[in-house]
PDB file of N, CA and C in Angstrom:
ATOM      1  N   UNK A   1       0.851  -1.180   0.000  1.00  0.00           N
ATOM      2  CA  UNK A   1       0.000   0.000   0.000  1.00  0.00           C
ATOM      3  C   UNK A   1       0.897   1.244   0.000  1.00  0.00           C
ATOM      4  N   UNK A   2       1.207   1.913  -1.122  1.00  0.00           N
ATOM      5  CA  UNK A   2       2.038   3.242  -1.003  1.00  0.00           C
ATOM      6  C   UNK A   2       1.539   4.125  -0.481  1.00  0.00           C
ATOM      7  N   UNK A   3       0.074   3.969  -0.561  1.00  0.00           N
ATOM      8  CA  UNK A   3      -0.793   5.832   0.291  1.00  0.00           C
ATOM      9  C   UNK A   3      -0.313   5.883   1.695  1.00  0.00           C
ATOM     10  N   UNK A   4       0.403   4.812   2.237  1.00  0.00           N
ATOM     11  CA  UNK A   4       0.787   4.775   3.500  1.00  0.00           C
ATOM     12  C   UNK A   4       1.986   6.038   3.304  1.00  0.00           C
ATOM     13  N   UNK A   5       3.330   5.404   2.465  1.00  0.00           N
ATOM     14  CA  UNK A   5       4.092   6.124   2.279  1.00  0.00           C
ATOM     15  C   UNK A   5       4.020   7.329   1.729  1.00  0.00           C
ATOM     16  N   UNK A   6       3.145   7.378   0.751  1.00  0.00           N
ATOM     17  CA  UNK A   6       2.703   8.833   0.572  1.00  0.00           C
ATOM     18  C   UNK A   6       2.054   9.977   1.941  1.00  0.00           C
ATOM     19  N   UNK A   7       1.233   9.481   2.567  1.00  0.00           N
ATOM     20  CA  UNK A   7       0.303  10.123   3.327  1.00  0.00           C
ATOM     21  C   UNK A   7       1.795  10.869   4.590  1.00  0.00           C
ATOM     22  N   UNK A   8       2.655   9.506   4.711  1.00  0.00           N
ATOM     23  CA  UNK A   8       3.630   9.840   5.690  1.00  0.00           C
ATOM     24  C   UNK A   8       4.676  11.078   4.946  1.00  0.00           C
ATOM     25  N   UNK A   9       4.389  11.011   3.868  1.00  0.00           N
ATOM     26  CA  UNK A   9       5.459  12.207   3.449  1.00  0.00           C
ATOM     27  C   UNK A   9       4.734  13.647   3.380  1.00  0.00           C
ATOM     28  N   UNK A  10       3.333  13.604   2.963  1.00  0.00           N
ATOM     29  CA  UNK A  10       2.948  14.860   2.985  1.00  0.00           C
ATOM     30  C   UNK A  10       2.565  15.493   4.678  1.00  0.00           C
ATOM     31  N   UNK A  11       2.268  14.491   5.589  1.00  0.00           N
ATOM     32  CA  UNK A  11       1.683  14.923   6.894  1.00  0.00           C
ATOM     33  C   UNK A  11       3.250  15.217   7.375  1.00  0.00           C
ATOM     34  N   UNK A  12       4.487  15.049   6.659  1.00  0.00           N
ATOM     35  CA  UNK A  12       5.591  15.506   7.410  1.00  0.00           C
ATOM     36  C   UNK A  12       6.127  16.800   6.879  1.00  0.00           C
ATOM     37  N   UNK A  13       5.046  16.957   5.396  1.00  0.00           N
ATOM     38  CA  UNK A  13       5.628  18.499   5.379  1.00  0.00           C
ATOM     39  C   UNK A  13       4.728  19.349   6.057  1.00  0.00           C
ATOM     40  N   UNK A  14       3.302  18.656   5.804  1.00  0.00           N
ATOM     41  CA  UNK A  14       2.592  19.960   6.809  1.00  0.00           C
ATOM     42  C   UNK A  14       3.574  20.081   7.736  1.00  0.00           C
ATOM     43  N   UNK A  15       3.466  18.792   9.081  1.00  0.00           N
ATOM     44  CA  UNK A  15       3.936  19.186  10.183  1.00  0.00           C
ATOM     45  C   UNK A  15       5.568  20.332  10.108  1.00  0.00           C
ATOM     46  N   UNK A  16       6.097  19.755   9.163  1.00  0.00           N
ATOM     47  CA  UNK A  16       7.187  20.752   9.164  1.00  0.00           C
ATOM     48  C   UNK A  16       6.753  22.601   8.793  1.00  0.00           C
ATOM     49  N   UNK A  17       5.619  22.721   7.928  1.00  0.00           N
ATOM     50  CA  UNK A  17       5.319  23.688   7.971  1.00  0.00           C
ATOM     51  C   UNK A  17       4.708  24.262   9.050  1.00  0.00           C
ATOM     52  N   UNK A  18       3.775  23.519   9.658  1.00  0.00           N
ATOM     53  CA  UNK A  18       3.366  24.142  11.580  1.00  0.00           C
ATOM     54  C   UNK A  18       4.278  24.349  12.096  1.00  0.00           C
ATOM     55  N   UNK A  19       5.150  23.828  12.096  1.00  0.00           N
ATOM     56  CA  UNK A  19       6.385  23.951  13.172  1.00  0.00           C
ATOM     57  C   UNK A  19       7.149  25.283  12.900  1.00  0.00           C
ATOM     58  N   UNK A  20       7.457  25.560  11.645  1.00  0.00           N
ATOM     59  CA  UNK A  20       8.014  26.326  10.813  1.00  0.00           C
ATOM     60  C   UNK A  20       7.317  28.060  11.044  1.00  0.00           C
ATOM     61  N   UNK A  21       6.059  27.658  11.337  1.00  0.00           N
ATOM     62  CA  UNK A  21       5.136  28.774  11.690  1.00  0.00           C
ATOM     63  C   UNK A  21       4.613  28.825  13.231  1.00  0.00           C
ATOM     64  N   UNK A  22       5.308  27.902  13.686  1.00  0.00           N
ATOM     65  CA  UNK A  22       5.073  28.371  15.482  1.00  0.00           C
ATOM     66  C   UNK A  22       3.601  27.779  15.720  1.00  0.00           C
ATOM     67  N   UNK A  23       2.890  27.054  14.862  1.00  0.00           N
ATOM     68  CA  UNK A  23       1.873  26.324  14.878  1.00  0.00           C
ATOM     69  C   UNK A  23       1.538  25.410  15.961  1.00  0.00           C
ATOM     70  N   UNK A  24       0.679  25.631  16.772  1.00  0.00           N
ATOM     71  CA  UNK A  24       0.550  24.437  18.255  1.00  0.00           C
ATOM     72  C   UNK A  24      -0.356  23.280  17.820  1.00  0.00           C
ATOM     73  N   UNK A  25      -1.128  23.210  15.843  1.00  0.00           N
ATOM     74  CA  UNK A  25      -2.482  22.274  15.573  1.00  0.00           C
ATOM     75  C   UNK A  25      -2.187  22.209  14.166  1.00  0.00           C
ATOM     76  N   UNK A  26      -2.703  21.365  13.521  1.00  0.00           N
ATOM     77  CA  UNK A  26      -3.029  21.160  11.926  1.00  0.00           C
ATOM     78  C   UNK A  26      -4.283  20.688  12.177  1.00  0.00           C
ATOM     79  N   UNK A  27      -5.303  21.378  11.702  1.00  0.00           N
ATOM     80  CA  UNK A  27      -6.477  21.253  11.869  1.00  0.00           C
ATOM     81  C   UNK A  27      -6.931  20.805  10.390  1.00  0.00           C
ATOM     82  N   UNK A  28      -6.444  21.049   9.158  1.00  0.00           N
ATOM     83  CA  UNK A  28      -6.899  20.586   7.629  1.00  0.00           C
ATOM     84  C   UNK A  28      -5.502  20.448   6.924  1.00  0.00           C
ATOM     85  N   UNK A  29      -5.542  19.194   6.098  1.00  0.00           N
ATOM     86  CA  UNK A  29      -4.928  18.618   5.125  1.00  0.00           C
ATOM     87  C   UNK A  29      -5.449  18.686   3.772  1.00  0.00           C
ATOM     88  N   UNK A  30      -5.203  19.766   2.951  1.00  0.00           N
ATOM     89  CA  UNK A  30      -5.645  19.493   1.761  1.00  0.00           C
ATOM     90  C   UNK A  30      -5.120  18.697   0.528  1.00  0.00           C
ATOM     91  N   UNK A  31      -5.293  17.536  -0.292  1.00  0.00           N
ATOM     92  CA  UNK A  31      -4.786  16.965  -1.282  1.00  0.00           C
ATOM     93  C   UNK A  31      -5.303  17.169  -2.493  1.00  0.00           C
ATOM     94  N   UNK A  32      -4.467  17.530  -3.723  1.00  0.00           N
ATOM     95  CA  UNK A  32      -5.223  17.650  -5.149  1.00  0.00           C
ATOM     96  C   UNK A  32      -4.797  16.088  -5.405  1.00  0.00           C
ATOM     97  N   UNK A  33      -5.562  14.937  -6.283  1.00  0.00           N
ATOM     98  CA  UNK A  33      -5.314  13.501  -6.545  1.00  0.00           C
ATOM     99  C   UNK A  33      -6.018  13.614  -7.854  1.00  0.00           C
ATOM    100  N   UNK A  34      -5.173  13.215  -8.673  1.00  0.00           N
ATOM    101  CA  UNK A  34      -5.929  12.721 -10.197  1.00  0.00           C
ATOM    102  C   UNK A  34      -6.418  11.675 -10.343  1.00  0.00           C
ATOM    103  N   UNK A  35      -7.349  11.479 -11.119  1.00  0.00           N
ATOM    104  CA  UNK A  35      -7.831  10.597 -11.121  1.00  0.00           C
ATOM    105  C   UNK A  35      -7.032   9.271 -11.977  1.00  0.00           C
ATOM    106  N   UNK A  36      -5.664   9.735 -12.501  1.00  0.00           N
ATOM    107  CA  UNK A  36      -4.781   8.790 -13.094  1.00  0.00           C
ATOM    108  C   UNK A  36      -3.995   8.827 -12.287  1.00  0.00           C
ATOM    109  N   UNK A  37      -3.482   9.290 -11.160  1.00  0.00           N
ATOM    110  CA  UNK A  37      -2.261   9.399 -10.526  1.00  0.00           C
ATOM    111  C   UNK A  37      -2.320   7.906  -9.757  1.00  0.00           C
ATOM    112  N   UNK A  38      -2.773   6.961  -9.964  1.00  0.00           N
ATOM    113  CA  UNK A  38      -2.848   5.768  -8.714  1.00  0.00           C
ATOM    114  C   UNK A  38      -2.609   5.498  -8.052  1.00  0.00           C
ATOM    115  N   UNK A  39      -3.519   6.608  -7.178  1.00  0.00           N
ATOM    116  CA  UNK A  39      -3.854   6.482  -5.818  1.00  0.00           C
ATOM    117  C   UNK A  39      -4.606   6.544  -5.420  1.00  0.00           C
ATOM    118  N   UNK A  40      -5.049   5.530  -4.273  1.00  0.00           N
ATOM    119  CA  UNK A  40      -7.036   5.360  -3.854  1.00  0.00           C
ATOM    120  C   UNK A  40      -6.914   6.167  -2.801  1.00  0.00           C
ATOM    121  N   UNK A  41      -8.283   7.555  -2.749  1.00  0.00           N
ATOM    122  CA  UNK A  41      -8.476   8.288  -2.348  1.00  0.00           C
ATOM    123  C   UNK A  41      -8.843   7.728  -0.587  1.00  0.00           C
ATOM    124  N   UNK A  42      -9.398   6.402  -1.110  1.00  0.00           N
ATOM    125  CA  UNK A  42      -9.826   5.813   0.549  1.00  0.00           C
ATOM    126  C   UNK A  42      -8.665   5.299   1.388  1.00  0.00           C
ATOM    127  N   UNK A  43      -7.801   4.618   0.492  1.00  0.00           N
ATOM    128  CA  UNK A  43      -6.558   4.233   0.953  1.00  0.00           C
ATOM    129  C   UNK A  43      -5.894   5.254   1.650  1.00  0.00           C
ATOM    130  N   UNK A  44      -5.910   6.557   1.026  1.00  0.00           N
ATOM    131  CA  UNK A  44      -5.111   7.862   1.771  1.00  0.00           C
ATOM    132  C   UNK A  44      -5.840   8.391   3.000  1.00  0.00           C
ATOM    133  N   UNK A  45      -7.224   8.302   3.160  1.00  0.00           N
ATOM    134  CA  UNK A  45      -7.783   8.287   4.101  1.00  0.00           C
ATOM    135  C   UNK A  45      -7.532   7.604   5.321  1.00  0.00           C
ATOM    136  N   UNK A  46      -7.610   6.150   5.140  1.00  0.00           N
ATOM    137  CA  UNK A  46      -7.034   5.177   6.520  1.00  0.00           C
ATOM    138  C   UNK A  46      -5.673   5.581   6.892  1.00  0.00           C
ATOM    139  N   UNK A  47      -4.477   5.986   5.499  1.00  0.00           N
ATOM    140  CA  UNK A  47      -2.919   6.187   5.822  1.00  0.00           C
ATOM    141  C   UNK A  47      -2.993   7.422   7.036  1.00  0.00           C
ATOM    142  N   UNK A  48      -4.006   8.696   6.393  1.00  0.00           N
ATOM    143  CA  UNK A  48      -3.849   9.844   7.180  1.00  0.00           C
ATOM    144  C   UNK A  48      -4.514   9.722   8.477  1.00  0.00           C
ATOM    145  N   UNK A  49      -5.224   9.025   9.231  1.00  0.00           N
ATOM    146  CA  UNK A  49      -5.511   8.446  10.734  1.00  0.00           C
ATOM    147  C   UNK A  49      -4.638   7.563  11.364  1.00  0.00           C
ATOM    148  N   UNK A  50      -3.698   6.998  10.624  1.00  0.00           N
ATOM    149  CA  UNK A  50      -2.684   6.289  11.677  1.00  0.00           C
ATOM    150  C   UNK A  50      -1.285   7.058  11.583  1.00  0.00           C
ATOM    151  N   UNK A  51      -0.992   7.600  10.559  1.00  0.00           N
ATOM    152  CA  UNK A  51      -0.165   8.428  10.198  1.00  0.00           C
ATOM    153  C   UNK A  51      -0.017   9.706  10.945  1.00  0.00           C
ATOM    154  N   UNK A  52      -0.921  10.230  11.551  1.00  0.00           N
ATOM    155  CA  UNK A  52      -1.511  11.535  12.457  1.00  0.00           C
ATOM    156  C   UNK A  52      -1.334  11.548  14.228  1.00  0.00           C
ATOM    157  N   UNK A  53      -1.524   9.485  14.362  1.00  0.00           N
ATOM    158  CA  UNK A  53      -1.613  10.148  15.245  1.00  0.00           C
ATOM    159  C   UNK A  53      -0.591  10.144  16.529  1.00  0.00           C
ATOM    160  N   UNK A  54      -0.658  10.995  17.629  1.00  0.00           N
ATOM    161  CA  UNK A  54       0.947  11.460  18.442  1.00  0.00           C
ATOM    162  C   UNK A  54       1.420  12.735  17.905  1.00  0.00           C
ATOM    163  N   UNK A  55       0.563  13.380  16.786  1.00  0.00           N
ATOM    164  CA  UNK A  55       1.297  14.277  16.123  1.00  0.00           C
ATOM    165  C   UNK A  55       0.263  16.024  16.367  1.00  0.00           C
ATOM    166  N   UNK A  56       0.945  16.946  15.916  1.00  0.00           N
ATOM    167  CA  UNK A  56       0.100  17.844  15.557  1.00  0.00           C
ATOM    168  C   UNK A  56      -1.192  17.705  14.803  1.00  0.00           C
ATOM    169  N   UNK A  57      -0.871  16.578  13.578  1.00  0.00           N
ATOM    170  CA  UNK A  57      -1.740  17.088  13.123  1.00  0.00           C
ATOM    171  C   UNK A  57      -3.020  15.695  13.448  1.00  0.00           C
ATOM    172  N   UNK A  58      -2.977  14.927  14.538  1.00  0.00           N
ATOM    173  CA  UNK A  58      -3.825  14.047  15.364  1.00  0.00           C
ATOM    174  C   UNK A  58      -5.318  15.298  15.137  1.00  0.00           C
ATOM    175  N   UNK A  59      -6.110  14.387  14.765  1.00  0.00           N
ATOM    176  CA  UNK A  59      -7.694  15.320  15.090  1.00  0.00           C
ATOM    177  C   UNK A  59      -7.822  16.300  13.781  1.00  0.00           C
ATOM    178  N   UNK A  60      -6.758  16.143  12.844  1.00  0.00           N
ATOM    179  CA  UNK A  60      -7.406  17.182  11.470  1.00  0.00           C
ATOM    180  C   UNK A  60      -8.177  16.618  10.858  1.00  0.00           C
ATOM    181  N   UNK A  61      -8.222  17.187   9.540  1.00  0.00           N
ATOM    182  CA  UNK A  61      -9.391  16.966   8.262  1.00  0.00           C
ATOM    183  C   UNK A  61      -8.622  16.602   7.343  1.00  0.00           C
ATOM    184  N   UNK A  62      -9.020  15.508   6.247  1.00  0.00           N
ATOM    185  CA  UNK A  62      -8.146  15.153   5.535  1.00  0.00           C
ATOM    186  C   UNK A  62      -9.182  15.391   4.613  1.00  0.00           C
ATOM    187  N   UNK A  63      -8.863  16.635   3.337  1.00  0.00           N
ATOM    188  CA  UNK A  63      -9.945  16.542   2.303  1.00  0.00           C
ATOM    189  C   UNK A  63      -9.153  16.550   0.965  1.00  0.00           C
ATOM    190  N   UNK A  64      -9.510  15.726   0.006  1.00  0.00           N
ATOM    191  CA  UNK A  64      -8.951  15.021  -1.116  1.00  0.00           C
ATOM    192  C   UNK A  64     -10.042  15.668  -2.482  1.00  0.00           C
ATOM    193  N   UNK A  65      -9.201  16.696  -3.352  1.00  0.00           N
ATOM    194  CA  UNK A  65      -9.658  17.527  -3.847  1.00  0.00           C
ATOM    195  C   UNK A  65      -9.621  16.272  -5.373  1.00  0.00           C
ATOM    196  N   UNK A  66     -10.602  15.871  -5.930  1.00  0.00           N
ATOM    197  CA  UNK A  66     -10.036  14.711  -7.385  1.00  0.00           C
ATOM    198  C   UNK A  66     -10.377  16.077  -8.398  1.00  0.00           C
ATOM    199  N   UNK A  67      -9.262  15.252  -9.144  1.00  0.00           N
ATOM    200  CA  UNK A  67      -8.944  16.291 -10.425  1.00  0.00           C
ATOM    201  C   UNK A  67      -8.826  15.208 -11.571  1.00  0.00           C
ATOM    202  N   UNK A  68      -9.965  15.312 -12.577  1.00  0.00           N
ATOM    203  CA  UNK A  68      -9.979  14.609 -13.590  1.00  0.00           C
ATOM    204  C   UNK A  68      -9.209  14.721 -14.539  1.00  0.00           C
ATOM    205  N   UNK A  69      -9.148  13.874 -15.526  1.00  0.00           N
ATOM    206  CA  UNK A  69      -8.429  13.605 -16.468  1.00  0.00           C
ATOM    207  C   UNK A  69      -8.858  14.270 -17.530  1.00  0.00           C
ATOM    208  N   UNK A  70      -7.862  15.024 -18.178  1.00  0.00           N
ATOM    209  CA  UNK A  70      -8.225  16.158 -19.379  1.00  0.00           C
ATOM    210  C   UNK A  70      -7.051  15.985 -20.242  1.00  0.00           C
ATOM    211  N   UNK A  71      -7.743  15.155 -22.032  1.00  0.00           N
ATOM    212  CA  UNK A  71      -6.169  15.341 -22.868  1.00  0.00           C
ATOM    213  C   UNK A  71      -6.509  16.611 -23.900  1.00  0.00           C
ATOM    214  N   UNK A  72      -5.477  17.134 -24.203  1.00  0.00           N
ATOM    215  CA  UNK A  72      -5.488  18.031 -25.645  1.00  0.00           C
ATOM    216  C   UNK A  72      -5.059  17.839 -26.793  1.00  0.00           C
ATOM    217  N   UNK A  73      -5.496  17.958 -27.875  1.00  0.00           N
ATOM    218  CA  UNK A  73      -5.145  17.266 -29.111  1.00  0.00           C
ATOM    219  C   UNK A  73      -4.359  18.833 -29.823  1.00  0.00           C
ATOM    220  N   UNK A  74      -3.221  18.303 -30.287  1.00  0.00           N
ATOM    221  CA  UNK A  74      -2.791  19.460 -30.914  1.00  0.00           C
ATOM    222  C   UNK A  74      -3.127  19.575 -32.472  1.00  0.00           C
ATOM    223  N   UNK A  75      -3.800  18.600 -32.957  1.00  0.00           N
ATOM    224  CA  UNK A  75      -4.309  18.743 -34.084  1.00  0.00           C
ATOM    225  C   UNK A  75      -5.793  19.973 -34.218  1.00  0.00           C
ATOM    226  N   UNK A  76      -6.269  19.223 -33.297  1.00  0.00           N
ATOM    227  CA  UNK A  76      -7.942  20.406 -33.714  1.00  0.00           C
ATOM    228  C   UNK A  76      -8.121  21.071 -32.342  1.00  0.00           C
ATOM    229  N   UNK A  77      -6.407  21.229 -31.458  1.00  0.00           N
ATOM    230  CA  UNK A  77      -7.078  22.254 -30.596  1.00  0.00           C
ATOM    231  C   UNK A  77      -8.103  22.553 -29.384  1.00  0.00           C
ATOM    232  N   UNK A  78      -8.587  21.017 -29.063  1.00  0.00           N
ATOM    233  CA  UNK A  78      -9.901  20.431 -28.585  1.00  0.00           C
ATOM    234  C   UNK A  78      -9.015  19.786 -27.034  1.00  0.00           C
ATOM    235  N   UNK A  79      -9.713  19.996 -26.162  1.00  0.00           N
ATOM    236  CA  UNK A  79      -9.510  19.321 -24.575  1.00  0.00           C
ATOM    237  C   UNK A  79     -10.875  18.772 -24.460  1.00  0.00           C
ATOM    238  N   UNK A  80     -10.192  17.305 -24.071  1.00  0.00           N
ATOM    239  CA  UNK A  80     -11.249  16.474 -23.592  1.00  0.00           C
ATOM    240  C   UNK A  80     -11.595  15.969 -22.611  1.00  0.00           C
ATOM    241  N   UNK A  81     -12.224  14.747 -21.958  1.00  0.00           N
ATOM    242  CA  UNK A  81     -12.304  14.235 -20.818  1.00  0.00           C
ATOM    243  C   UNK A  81     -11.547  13.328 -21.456  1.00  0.00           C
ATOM    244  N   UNK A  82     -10.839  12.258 -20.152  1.00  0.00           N
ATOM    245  CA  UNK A  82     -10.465  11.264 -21.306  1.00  0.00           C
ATOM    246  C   UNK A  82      -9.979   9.942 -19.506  1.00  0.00           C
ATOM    247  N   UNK A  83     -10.338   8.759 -19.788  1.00  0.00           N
ATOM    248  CA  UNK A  83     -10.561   7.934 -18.556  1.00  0.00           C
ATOM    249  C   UNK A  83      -8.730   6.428 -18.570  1.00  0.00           C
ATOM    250  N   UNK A  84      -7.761   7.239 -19.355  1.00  0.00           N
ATOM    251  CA  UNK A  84      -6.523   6.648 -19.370  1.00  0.00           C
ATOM    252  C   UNK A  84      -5.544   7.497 -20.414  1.00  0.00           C
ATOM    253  N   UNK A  85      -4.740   7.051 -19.983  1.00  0.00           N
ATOM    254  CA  UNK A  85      -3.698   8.049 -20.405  1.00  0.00           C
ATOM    255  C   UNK A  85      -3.154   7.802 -22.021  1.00  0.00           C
ATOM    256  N   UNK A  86      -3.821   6.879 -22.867  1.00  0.00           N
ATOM    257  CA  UNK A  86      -3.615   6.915 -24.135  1.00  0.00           C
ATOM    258  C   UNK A  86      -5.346   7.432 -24.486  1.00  0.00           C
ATOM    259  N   UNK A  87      -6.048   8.220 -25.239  1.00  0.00           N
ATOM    260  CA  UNK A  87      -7.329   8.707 -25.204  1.00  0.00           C
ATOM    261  C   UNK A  87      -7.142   8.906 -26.429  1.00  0.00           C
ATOM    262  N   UNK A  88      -8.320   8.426 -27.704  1.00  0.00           N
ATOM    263  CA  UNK A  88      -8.671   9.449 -29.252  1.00  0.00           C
ATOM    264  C   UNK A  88      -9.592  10.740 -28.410  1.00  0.00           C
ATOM    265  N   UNK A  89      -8.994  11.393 -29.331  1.00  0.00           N
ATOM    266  CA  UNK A  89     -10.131  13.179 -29.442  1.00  0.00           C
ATOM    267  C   UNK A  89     -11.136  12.646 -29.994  1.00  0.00           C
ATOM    268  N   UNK A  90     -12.276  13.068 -28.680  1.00  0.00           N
ATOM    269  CA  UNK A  90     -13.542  12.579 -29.525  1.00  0.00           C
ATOM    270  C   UNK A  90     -13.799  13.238 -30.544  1.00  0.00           C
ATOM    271  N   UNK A  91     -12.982  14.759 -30.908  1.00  0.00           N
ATOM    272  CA  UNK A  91     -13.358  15.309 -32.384  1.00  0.00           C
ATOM    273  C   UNK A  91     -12.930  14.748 -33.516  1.00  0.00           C
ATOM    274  N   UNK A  92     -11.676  14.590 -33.458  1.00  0.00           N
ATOM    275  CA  UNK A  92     -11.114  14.061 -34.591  1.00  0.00           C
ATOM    276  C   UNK A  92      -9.779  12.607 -34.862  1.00  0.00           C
ATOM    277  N   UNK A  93     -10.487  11.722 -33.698  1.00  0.00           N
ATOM    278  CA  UNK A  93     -10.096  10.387 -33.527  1.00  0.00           C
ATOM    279  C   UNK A  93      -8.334  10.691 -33.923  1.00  0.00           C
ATOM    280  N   UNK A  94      -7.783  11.230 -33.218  1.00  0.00           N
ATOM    281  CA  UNK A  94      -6.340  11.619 -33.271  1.00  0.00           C
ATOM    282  C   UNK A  94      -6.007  10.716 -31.650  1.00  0.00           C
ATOM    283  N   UNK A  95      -5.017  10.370 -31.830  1.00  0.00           N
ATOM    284  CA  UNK A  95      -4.651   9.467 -30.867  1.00  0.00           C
ATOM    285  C   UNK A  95      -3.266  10.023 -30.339  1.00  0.00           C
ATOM    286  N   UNK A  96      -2.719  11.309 -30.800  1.00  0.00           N
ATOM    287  CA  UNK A  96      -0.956  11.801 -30.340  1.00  0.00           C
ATOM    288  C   UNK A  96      -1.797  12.685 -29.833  1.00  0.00           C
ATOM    289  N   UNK A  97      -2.734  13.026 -28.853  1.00  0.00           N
ATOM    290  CA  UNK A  97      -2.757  14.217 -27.559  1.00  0.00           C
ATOM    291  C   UNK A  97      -2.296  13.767 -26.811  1.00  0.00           C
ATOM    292  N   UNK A  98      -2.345  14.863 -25.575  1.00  0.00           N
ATOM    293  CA  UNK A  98      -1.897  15.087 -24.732  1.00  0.00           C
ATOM    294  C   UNK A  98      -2.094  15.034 -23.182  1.00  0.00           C
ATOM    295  N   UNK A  99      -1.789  14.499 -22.413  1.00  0.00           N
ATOM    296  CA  UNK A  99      -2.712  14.417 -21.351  1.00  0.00           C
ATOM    297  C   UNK A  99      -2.225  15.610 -20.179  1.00  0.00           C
ATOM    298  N   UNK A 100      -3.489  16.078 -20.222  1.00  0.00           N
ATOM    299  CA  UNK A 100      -3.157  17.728 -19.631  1.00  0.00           C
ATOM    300  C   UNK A 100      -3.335  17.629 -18.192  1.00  0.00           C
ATOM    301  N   UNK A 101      -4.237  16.751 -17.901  1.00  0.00           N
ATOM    302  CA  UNK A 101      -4.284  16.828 -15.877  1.00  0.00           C
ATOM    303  C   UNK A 101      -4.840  15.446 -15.909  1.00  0.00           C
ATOM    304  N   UNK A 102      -4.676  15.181 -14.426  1.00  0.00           N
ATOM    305  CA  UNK A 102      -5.061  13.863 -13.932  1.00  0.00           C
ATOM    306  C   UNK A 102      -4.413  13.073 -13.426  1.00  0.00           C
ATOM    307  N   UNK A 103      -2.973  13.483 -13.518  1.00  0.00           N
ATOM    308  CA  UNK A 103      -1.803  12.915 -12.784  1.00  0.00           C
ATOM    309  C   UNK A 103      -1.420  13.256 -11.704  1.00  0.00           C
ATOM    310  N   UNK A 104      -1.985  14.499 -11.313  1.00  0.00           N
ATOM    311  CA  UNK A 104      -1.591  15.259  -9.718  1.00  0.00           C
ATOM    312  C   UNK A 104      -1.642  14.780  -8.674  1.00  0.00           C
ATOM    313  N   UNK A 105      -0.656  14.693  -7.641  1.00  0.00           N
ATOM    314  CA  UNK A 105      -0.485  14.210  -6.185  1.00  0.00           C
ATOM    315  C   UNK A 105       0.351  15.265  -5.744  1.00  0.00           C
ATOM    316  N   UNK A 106      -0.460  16.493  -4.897  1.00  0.00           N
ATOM    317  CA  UNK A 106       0.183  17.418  -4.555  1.00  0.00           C
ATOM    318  C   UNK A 106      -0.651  17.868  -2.990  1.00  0.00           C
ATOM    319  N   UNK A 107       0.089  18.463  -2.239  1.00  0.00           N
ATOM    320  CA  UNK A 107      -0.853  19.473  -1.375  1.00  0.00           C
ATOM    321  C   UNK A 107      -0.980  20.634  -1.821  1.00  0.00           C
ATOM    322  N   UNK A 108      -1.927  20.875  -1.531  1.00  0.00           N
ATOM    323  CA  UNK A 108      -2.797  22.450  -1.896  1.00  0.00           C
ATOM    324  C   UNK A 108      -2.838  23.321  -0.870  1.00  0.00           C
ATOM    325  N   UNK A 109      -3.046  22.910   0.391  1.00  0.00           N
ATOM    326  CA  UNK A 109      -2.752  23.681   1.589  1.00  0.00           C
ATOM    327  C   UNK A 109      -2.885  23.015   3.097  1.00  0.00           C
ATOM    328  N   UNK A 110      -2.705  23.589   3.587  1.00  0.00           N
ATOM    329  CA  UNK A 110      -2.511  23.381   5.136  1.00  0.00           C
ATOM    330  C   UNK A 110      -3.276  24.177   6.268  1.00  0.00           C
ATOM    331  N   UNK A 111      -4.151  23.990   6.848  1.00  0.00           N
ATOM    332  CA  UNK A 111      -4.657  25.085   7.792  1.00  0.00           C
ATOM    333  C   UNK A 111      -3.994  24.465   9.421  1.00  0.00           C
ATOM    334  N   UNK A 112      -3.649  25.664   9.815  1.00  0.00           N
ATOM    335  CA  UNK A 112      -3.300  25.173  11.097  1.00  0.00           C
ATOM    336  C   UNK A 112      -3.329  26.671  11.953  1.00  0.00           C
ATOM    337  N   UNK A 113      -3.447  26.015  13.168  1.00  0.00           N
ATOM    338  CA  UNK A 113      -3.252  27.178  14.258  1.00  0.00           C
ATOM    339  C   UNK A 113      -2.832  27.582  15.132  1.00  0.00           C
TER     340      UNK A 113
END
């Protein structure tokens, strides 16, 4: 299960950022997750409750922002939805786009106090 290892790397930058800011709580964890990036949103959920706790950020919010999958075709110019990372443009069945989002595993922010 990597969301373990993942979850443990981002709850160590918050915490490094509370700390960093004289922070006594991490009260919210925000995550952007694509929907291609493979990683189960529930999986990161269970990681961030055992991962938390003894820590500052014991008792936050873990909210998991999904960001779909969007390719662009440089032929006709067109962004699509698209549900894997090889996708035709539904305009013009071109198969060399691009896949523009959906891969993201990032934090977005941190609330703490």
């Amino acid at each position: 299960m990597h969301e373990v290892a993942i979850m443990e790397a981002a709850v160590q930058t918050a915490l490094a950022t509370a700390q960093e800011s004289g922070a006594s709580r991490i009260l919210e964890l925000r995550l952007r997750v694509g929907t291609l990036s493979g990683v189960v949103p529930e999986a990161l959920r269970f990681a961030f409750d055992v991962v938390c706790r003894g820590t500052l950020a014991e008792g936050a919010t873990l909210v998991v922002d999904t960001v779909p999958a969007t390719g662009w075709c440089p032929d006709c110019q067109a962004e699509y939805a698209c549900d894997h990372y090889f996708s035709e443009c539904p305009r013009c069945q071109n198969f060399n786009g691009q896949l523009r989002h959906g891969r993201e595993l990032e934090i977005s922010s941190v609330e703490i106090s």
